[in-house]
Protein backbone atom coordinates (compact mmCIF):
# COMPACT_ATOMS: atom_id res chain seq x y z
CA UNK A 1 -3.03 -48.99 18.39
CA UNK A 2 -1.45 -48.10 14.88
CA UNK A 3 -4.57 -48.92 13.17
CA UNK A 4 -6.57 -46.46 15.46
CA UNK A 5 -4.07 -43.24 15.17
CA UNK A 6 -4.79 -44.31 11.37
CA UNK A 7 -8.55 -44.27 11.72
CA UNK A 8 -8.47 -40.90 13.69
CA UNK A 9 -6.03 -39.02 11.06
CA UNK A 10 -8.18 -40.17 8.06
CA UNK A 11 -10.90 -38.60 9.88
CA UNK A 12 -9.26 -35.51 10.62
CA UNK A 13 -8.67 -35.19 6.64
CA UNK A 14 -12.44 -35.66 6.38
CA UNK A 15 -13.41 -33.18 8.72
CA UNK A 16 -10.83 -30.75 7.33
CA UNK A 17 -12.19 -31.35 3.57
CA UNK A 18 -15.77 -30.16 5.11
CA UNK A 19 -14.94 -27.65 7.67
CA UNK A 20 -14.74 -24.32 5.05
CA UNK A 21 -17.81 -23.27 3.49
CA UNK A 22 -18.38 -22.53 0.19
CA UNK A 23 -16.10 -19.18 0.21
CA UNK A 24 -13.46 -21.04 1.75
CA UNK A 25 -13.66 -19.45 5.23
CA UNK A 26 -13.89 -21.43 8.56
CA UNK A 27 -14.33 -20.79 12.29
CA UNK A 28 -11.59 -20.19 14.32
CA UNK A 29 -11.42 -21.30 17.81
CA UNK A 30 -10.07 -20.49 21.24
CA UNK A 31 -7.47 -17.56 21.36
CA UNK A 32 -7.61 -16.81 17.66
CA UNK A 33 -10.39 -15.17 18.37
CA UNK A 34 -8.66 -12.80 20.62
CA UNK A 35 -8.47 -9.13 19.52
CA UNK A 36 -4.89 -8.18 18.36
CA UNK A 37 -5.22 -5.31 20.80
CA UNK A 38 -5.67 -7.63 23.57
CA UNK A 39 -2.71 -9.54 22.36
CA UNK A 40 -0.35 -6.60 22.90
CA UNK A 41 -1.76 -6.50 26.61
CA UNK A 42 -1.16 -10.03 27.24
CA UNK A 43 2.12 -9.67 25.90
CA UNK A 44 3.16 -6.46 27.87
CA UNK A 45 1.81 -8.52 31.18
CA UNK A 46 4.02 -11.64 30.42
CA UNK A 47 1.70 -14.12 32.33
CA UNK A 48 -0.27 -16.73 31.38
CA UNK A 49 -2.60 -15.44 28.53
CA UNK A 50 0.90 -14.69 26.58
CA UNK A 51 1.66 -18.01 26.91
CA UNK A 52 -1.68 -19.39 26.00
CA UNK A 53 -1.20 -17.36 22.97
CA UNK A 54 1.88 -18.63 21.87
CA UNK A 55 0.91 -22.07 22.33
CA UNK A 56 -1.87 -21.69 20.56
CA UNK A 57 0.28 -19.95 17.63
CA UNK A 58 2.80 -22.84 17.76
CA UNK A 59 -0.79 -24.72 17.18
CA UNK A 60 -1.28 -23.02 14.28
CA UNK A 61 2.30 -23.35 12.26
CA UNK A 62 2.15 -27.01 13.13
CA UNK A 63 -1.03 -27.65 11.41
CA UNK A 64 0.47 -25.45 8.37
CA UNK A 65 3.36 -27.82 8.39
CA UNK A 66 0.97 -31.15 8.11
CA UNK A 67 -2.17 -29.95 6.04
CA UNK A 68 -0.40 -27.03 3.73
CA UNK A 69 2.93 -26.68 2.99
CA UNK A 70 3.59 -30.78 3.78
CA UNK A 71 7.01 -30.63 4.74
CA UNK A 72 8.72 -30.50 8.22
CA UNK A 73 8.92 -27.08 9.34
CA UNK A 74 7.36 -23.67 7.79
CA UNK A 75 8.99 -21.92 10.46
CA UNK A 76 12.47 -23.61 9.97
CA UNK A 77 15.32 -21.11 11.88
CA UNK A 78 13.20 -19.39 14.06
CA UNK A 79 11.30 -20.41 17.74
CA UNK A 80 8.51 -19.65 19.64
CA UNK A 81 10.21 -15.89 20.82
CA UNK A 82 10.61 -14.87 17.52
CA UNK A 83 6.87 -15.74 16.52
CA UNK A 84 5.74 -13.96 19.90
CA UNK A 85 7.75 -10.86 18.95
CA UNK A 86 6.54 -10.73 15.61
CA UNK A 87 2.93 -11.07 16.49
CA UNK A 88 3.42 -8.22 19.17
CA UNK A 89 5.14 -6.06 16.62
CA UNK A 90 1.86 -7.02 13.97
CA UNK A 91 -1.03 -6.61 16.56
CA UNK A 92 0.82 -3.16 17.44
CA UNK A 93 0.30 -1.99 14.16
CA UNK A 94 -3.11 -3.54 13.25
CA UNK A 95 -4.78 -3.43 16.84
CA UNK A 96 -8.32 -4.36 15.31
CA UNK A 97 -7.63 -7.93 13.78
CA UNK A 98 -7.38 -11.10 15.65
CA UNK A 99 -4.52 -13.17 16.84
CA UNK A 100 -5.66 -15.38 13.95
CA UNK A 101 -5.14 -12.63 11.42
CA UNK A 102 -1.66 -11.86 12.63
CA UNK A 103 -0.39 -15.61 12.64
CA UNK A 104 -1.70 -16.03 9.38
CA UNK A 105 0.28 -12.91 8.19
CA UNK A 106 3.23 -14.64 10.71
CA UNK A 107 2.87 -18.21 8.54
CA UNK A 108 2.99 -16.21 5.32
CA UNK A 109 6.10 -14.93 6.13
CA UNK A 110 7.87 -17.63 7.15
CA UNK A 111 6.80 -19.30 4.16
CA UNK A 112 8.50 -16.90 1.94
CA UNK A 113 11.43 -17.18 3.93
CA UNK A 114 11.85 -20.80 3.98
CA UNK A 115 11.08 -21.62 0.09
């Protein structure tokens, strides 16, 4: 079993090495595509979609935490309420980017924060 979770990470660092094209973009999936606009709506209804969109956040920082910044925790000191304000307050203010945009911006900042 061991030698299979191996197999499958080493793969994942494969796929990862090939997944952004030449400019360094890549696709983004699921509720990163959402509009930031509709973000603020699923946040103001408090139902499922906001909570499909903080998982899929919490998504997000992990995989900054294993493939970027290496180390345990980028968002060290805060949880997923504090990430789900601050995208609400972000996709307020920029109501035309995606919930991708806004977590990057969110990773960014807790990056600076936890140097």
């Amino acid at each position: 079993m061991k030698h299979t979770v191996v197999a499958l990470l080493i793969s994942g660092f494969a796929f990862g090495a090939i997944a952004a094209d030449a400019s360094g973009r890549f696709t983004i999936l699921s509720m990163g595509t959402k509009s930031c606009g509709e973000v603020v709506g699923d946040f103001k209804d408090d139902g499922r979609a906001k909570l499909s969109n903080s998982i899929w956040v919490a998504g997000y920082l992990t995989a900054i935490n294993e493939y970027v910044v290496q180390r345990s925790n980028v968002a060290a000191g805060t949880d997923a309420a504090a990430w789900d304000l601050w995208i609400y307050n972000y996709c307020s203010a920029n109501p035309l980017d995606s919930l991708s945009q806004a977590t990057s911006a969110l990773a960014k900042e807790l990056a600076k924060r936890n140097r």
